[in-house]
N, C-alpha and C. Protein backbone atom coordinates (compact mmCIF):
# COMPACT_ATOMS: atom_id res chain seq x y z
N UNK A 1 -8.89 139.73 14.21
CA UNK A 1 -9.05 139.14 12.90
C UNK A 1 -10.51 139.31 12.47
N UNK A 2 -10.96 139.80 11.11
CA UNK A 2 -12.28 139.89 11.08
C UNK A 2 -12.69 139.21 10.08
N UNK A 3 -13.85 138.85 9.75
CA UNK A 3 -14.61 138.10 8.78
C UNK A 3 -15.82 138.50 8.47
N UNK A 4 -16.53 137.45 7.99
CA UNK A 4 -17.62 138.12 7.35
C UNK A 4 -19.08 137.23 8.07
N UNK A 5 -20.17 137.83 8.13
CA UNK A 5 -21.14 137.01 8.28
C UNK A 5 -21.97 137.23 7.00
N UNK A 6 -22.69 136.14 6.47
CA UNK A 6 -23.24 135.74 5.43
C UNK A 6 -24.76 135.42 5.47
N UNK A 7 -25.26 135.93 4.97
CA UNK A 7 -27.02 135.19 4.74
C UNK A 7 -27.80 135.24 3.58
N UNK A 8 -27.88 133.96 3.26
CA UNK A 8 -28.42 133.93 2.00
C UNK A 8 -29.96 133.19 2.41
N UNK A 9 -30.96 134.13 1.15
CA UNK A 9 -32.69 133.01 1.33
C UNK A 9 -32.52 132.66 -0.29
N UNK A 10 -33.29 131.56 -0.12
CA UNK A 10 -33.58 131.21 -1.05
C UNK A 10 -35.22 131.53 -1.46
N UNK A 11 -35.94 130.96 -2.85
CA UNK A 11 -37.09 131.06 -3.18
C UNK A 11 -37.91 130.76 -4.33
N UNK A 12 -39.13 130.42 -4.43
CA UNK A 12 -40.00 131.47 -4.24
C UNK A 12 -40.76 130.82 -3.34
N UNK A 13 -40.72 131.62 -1.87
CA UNK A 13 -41.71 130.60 -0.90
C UNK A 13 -43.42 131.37 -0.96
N UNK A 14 -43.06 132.55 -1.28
CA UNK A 14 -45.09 132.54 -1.33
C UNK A 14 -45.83 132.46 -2.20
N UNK A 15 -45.03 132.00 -3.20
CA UNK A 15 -45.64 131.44 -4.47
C UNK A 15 -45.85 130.29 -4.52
N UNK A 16 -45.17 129.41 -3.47
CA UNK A 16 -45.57 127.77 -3.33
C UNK A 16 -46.99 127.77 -2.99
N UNK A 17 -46.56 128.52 -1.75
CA UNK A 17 -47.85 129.20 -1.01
C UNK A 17 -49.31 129.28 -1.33
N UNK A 18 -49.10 130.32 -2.30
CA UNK A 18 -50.35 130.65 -2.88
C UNK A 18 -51.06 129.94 -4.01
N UNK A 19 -50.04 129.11 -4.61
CA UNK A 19 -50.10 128.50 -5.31
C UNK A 19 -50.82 126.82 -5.21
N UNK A 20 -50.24 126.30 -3.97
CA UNK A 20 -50.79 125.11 -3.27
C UNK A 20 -52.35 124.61 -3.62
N UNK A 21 -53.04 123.50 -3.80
CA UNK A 21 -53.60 123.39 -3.93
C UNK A 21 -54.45 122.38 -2.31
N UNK A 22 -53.30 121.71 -2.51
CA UNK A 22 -53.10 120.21 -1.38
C UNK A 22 -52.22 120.48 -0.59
N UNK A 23 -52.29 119.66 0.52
CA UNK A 23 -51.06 119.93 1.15
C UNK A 23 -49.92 118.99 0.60
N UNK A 24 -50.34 118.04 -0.06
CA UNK A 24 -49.28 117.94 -0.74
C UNK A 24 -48.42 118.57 -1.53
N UNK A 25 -48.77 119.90 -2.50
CA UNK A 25 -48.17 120.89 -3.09
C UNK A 25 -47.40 121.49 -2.02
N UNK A 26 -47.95 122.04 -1.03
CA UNK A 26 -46.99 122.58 0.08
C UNK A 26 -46.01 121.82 0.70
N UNK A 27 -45.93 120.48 0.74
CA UNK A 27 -45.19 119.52 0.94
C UNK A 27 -43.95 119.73 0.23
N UNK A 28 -44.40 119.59 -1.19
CA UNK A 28 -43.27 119.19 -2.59
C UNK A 28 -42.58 120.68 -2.24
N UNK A 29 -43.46 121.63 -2.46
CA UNK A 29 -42.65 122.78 -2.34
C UNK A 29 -41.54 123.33 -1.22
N UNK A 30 -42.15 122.88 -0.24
CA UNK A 30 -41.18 122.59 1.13
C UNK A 30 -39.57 121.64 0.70
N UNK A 31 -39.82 120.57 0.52
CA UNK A 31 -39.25 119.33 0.16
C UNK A 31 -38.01 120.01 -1.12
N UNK A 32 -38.68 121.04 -1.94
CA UNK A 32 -37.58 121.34 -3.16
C UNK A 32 -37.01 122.52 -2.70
N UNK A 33 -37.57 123.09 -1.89
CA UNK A 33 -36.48 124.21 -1.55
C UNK A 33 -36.02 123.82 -0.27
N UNK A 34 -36.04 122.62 0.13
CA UNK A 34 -34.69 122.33 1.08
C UNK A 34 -33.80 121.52 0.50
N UNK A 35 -34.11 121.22 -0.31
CA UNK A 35 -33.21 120.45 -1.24
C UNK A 35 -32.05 121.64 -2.11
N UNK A 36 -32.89 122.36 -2.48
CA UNK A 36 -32.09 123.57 -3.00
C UNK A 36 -30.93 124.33 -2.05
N UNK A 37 -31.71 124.40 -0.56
CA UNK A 37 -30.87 124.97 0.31
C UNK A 37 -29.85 124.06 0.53
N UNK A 38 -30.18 122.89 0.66
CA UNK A 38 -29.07 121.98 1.02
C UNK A 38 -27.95 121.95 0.42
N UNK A 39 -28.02 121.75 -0.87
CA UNK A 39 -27.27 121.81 -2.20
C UNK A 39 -26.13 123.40 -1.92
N UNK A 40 -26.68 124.81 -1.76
CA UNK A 40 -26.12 125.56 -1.62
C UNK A 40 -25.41 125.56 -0.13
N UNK A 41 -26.19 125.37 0.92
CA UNK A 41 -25.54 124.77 1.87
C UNK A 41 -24.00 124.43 2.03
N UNK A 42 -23.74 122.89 1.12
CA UNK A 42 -23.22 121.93 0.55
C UNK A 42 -21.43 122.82 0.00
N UNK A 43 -21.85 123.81 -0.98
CA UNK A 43 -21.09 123.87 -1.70
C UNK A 43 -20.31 125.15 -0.88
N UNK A 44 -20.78 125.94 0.19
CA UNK A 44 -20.58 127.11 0.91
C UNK A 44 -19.67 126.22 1.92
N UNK A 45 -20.22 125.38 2.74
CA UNK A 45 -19.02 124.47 3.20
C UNK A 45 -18.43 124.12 3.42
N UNK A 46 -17.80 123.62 1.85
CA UNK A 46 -16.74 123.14 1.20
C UNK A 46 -15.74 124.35 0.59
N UNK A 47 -16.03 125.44 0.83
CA UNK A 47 -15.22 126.82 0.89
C UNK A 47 -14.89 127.15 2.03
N UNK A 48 -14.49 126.26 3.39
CA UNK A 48 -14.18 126.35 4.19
C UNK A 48 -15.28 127.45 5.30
N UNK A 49 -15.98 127.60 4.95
CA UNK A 49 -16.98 128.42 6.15
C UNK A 49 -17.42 127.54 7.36
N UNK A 50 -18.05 128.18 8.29
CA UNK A 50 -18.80 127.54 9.18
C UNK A 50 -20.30 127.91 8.95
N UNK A 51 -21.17 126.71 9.13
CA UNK A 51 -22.43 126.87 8.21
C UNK A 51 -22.72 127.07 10.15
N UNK A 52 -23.49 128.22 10.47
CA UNK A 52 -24.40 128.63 12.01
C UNK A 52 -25.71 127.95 11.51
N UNK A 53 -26.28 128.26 10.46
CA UNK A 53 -27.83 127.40 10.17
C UNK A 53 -27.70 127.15 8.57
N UNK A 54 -27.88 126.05 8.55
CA UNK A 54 -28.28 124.59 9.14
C UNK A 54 -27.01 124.00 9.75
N UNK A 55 -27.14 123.90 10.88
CA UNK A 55 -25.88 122.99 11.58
C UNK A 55 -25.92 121.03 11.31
N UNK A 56 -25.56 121.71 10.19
CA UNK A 56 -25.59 119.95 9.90
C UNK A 56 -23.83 119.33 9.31
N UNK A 57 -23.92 118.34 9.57
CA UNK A 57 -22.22 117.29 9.38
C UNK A 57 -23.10 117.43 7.77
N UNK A 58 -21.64 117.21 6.93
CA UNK A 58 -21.43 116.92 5.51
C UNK A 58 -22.21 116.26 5.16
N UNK A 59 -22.00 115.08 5.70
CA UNK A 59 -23.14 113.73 5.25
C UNK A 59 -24.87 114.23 5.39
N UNK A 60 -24.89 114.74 5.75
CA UNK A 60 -26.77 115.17 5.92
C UNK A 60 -26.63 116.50 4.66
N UNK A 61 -25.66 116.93 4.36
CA UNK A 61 -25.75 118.05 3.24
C UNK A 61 -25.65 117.35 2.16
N UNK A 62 -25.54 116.13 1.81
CA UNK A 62 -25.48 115.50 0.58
C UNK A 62 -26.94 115.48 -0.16
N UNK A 63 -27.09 115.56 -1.39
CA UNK A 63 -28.43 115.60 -1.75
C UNK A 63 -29.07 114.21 -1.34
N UNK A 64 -30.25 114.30 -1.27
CA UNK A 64 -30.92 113.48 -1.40
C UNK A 64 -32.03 112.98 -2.04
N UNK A 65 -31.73 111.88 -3.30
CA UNK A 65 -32.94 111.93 -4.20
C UNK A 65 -34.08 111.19 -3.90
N UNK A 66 -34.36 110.31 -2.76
CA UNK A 66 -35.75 109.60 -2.43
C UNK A 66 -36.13 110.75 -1.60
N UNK A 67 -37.19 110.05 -1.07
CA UNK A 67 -38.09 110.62 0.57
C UNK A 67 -37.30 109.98 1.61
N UNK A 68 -36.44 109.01 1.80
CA UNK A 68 -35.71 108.96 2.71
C UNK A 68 -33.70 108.43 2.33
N UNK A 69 -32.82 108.54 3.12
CA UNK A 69 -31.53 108.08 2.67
C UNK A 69 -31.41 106.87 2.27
N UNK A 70 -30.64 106.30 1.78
CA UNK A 70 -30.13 105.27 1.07
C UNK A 70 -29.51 104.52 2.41
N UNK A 71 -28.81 105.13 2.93
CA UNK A 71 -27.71 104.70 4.08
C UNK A 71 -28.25 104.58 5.38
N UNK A 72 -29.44 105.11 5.74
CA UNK A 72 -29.98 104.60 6.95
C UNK A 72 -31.67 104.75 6.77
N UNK A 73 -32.07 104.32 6.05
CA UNK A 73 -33.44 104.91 5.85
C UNK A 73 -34.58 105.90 5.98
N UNK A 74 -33.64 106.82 6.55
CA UNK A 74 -34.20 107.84 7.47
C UNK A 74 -34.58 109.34 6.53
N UNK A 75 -35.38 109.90 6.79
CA UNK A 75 -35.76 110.61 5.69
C UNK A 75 -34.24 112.06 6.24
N UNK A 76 -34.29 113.23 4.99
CA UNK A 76 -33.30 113.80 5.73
C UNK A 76 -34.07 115.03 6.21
N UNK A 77 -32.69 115.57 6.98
CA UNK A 77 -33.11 116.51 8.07
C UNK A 77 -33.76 117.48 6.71
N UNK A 78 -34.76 118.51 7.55
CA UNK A 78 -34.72 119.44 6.40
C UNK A 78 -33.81 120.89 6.52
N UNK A 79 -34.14 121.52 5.73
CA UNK A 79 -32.87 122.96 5.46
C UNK A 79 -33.87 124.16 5.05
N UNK A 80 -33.49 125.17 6.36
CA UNK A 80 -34.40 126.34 5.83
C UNK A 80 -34.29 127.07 4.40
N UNK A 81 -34.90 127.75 3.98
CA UNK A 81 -34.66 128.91 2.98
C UNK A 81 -33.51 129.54 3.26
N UNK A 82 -32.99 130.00 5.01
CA UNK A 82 -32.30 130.74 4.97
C UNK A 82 -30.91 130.05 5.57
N UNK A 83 -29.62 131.02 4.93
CA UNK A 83 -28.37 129.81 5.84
C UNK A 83 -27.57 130.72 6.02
N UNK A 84 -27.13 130.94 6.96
CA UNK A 84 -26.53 131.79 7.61
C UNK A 84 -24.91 131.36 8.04
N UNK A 85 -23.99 132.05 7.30
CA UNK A 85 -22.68 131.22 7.81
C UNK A 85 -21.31 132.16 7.98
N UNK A 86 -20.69 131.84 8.68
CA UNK A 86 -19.60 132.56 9.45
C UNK A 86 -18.01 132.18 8.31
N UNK A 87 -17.85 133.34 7.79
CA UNK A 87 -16.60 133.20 7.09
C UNK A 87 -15.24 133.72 7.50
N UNK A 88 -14.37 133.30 7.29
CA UNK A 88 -13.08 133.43 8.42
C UNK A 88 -12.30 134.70 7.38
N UNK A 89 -11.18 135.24 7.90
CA UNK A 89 -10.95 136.63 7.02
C UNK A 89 -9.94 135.60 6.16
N UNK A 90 -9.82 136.11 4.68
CA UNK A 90 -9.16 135.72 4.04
C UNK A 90 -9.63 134.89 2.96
N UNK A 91 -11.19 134.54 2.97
CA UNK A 91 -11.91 133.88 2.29
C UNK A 91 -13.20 135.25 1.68
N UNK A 92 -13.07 135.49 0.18
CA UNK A 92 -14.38 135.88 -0.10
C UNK A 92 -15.45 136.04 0.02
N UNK A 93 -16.84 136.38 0.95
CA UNK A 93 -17.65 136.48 1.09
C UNK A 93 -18.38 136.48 -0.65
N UNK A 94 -17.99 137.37 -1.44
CA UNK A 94 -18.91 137.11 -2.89
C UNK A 94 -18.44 135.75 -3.08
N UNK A 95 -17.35 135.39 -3.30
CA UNK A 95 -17.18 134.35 -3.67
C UNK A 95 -17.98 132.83 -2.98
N UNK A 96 -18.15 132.90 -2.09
CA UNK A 96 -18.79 131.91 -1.31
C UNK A 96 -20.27 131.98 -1.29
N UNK A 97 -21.02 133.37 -1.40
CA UNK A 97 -22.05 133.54 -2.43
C UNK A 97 -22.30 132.53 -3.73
N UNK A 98 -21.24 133.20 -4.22
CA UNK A 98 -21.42 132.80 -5.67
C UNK A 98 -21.73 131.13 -5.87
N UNK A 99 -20.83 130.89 -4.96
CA UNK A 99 -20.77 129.05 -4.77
C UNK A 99 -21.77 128.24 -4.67
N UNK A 100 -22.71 129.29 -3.56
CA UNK A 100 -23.74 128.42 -2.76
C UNK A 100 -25.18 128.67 -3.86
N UNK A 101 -25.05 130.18 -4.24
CA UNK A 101 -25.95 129.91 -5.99
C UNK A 101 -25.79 128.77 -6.90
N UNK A 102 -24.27 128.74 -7.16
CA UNK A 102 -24.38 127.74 -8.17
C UNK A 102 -24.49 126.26 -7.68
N UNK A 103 -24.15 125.92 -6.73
CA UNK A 103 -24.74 124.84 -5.95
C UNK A 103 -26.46 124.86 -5.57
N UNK A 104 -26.70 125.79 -6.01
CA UNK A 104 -28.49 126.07 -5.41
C UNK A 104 -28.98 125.02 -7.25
N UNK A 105 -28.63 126.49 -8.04
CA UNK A 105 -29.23 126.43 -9.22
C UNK A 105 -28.54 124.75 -10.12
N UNK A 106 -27.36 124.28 -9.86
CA UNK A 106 -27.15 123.04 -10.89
C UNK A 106 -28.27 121.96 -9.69
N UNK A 107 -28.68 121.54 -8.79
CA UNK A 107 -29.39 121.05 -7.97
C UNK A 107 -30.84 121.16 -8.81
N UNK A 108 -30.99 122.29 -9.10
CA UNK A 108 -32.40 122.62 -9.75
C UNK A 108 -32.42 122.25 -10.86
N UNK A 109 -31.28 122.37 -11.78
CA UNK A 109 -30.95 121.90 -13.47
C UNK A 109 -31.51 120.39 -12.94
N UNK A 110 -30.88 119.94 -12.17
CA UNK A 110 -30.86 118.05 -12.21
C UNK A 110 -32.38 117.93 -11.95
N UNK A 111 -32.89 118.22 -11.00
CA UNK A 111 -34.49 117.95 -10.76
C UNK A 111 -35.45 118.45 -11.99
N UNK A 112 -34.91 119.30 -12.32
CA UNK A 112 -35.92 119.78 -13.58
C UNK A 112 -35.79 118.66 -14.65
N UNK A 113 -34.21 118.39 -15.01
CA UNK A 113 -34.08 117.66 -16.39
C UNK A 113 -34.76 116.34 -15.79
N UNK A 114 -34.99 115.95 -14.54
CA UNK A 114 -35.73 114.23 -14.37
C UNK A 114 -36.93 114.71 -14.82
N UNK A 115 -37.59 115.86 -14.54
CA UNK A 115 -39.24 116.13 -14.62
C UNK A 115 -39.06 116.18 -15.80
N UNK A 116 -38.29 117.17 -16.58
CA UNK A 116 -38.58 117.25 -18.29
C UNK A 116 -38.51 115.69 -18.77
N UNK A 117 -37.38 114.58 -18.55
CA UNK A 117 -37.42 113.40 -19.07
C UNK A 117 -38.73 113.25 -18.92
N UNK A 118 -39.19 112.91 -18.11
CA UNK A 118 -40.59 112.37 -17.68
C UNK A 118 -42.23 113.05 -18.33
N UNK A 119 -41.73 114.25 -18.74
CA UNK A 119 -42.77 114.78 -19.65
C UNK A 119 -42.60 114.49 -21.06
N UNK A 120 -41.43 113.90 -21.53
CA UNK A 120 -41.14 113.73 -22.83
C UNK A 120 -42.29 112.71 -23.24
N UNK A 121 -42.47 111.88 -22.00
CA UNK A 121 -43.70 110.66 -22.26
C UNK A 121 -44.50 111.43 -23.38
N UNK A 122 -45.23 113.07 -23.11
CA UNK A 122 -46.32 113.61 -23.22
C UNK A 122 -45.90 114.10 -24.77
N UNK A 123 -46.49 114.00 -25.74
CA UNK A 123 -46.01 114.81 -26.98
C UNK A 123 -46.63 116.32 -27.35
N UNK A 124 -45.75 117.08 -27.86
CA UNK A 124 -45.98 118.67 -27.67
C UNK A 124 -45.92 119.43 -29.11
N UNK A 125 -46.49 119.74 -30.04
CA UNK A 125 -46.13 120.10 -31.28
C UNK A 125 -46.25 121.73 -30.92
N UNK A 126 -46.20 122.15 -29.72
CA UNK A 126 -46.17 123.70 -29.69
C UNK A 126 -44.40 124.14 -30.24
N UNK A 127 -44.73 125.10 -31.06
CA UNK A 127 -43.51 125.96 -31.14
C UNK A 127 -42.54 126.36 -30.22
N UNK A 128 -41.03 126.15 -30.20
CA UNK A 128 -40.21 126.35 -29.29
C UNK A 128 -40.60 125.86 -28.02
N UNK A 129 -41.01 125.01 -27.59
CA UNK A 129 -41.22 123.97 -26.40
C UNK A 129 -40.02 124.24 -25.35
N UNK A 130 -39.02 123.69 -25.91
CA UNK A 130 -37.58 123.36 -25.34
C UNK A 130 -36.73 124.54 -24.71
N UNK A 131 -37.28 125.19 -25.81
CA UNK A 131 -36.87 126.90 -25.56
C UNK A 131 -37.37 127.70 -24.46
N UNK A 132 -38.73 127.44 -24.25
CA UNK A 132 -39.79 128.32 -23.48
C UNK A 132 -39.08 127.07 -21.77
N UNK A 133 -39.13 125.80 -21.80
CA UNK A 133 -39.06 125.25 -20.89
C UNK A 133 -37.62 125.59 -20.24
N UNK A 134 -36.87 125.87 -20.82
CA UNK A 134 -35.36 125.91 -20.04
C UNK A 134 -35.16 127.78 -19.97
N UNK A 135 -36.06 128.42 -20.45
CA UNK A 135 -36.52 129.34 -20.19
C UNK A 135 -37.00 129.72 -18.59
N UNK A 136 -37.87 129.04 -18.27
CA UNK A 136 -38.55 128.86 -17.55
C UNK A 136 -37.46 128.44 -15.99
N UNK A 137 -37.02 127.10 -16.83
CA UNK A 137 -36.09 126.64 -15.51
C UNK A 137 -35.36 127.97 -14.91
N UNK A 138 -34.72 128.24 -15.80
CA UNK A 138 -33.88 129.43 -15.49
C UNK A 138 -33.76 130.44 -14.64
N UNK A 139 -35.26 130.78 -15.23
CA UNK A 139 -35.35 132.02 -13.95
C UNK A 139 -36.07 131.60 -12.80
N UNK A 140 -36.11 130.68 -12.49
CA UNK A 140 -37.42 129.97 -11.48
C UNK A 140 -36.78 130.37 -10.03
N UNK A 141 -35.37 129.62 -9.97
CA UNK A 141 -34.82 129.97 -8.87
C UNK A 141 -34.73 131.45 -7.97
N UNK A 142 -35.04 131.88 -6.74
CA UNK A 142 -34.41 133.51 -6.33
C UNK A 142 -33.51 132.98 -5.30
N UNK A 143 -32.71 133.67 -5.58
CA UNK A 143 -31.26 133.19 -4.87
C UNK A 143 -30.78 134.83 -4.33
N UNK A 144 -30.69 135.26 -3.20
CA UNK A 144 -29.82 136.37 -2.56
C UNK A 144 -29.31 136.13 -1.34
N UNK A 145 -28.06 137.24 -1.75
CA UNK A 145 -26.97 136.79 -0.34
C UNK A 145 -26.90 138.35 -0.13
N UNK A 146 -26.61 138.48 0.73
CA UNK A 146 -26.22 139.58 1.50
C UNK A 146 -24.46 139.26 3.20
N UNK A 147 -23.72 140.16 2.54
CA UNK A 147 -22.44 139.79 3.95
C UNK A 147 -22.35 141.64 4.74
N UNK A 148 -21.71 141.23 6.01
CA UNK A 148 -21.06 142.36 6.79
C UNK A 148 -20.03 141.54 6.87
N UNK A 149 -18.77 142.69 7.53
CA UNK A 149 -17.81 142.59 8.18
C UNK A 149 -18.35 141.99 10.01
N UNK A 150 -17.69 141.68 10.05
CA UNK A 150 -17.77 141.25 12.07
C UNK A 150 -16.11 140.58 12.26
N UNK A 151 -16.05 141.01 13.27
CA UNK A 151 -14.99 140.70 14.25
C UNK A 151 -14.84 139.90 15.08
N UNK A 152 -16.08 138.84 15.12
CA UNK A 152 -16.24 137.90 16.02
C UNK A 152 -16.98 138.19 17.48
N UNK A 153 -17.21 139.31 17.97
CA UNK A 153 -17.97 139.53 18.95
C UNK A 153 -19.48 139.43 18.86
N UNK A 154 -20.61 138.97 19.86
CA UNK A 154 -21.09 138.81 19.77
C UNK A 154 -22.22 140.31 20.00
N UNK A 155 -21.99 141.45 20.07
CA UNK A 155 -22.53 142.42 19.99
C UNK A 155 -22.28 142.93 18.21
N UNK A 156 -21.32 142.42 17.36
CA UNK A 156 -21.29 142.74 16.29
C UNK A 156 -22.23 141.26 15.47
N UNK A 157 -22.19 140.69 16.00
CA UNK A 157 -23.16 139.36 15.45
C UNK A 157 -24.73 140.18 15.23
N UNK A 158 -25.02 140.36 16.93
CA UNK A 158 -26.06 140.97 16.64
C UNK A 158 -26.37 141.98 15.78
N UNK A 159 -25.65 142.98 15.64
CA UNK A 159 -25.78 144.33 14.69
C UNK A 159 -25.77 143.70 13.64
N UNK A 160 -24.96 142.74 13.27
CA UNK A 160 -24.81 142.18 11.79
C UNK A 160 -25.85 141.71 10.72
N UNK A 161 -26.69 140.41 12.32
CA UNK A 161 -27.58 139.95 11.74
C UNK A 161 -28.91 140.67 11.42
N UNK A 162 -29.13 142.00 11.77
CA UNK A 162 -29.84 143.09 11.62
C UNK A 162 -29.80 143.55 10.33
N UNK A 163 -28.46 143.88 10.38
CA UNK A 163 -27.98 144.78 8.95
C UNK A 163 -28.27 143.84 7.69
N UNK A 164 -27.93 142.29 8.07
CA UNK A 164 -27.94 141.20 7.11
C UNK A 164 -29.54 141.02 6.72
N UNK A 165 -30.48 141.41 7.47
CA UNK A 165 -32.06 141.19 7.20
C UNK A 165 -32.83 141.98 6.25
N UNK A 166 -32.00 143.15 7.26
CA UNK A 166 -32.75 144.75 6.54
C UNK A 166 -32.19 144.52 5.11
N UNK A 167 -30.89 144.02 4.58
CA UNK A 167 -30.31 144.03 3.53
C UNK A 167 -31.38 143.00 2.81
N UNK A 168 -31.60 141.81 3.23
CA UNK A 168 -32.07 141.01 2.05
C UNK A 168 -33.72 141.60 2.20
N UNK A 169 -34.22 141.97 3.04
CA UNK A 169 -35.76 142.19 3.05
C UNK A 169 -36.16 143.11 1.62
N UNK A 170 -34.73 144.63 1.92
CA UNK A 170 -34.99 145.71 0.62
C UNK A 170 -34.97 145.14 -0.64
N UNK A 171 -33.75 143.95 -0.40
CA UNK A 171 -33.51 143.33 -2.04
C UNK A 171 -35.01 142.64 -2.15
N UNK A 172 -35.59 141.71 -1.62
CA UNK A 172 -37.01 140.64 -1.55
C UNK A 172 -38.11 142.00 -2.33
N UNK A 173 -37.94 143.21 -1.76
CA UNK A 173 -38.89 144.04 -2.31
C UNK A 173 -38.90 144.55 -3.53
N UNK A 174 -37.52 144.44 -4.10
CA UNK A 174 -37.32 144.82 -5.09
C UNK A 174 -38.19 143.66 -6.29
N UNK A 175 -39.01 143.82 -7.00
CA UNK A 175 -39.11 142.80 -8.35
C UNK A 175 -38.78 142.96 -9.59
N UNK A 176 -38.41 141.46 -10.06
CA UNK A 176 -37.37 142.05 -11.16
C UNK A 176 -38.21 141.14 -12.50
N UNK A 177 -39.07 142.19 -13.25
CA UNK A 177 -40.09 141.43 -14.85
C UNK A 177 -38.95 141.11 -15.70
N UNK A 178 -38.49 140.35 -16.28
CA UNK A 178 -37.96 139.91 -17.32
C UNK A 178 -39.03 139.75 -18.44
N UNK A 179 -38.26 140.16 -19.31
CA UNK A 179 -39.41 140.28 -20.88
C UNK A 179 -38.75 138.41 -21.30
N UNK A 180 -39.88 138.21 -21.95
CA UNK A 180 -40.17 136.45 -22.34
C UNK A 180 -39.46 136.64 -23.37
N UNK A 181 -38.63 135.84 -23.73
CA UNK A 181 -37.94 135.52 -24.86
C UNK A 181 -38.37 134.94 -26.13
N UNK A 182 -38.71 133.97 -25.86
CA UNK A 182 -39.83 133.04 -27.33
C UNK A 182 -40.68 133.47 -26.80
N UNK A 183 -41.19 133.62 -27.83
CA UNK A 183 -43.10 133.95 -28.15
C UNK A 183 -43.74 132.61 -27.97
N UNK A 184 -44.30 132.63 -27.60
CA UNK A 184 -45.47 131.77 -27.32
C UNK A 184 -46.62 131.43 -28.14
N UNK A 185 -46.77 130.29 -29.20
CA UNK A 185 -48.04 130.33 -29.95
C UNK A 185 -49.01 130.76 -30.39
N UNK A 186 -49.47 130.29 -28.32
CA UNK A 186 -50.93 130.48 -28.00
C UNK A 186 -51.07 132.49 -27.63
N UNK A 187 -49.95 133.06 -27.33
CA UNK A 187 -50.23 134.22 -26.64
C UNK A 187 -50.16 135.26 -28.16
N UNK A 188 -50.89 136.26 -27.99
CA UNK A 188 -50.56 137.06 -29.30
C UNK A 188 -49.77 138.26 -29.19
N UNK A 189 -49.09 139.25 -29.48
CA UNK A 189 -48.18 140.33 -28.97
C UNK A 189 -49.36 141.36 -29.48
N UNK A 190 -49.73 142.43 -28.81
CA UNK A 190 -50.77 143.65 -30.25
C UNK A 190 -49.28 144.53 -29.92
């Protein structure tokens, strides 16, 4: 019987990176893309897979909106960038992709729209604001999956998880410019 092995990263981790100021920035940034992973995690799952990393029970894949749970105070486990999961034959590999994106990216809609509430405090008379910001949300996320076939042996695991690296490393190299949609005020076009 064969199936599929799956690996998806999430991102942008060297842009947290470089970006950091504090270690608190590296913190937050840590903190939102395991939250993101979790979320996709979450929804891959619940498509019947077996999640290999992060080996976590349901209940620890639930989001979590403090610094620690509600239900035992305990902060939660965290969740790599990358999740790696074993799909049984008869179940979609794109499809279970697709899942764990859109479980990545509505995770990100919700955290963004608390931050946008919270900037509404701030008043903005720039042109297309709303536009440029959900703009922004949008493409923020990098989300890639990459699957093989495997048969369950553990000499095809290995080859797999090879093939599964080399696959997302070429895609990671690839960059993809999107042209800005609203113009921007302050920026001028010549």
């Amino acid at each position: 019987m064969k199936g599929h092995l799956l690996l998806v990263t999430l991102g942008p981790v060297q842009e947290f990176i470089a970006q950091a100021r504090r270690s608190r920035d590296l913190w937050f940034g840590s903190h939102l893309l395991s939250e993101l992973s979790r979320a996709a995690a979450c929804k891959m799952a619940d498509m019947g897979v077996t999640l290999v990393f992060p080996s976590l029970d349901k209940e620890e894949l639930l989001p979590c909106e403090g610094l620690v749970r509600e239900k035992n105070n305990q902060p939660p486990f965290n969740v790599a960038n990358k999740i790696l999961a074993v799909i049984p034959a008869g179940i979609n590999p794109q499809e279970v992709a697709k899942a764990g994106r859109q479980g990545a990216f509505q995770r990100w809609q919700d955290i963004a729209a608390v931050c946008r509430k919270k900037e509404e405090l701030l008043a903005t008379d720039a042109p297309n604001f709303d536009k440029i910001w959900q703009e922004q949300v949008d493409s923020f996320v990098e989300y890639f999956a990459s699957w093989v076939a495997w048969d369950g042996g553990e000499e095809g695991y290995t080859c797999g998880r090879k093939e599964l690296e080399s696959a997302i490393a070429g895609r990671k190299g690839l960059r993809e410019f999107s042209q800005i949609t609203y113009q921007r005020a302050w920026v001028s076009a010549l």
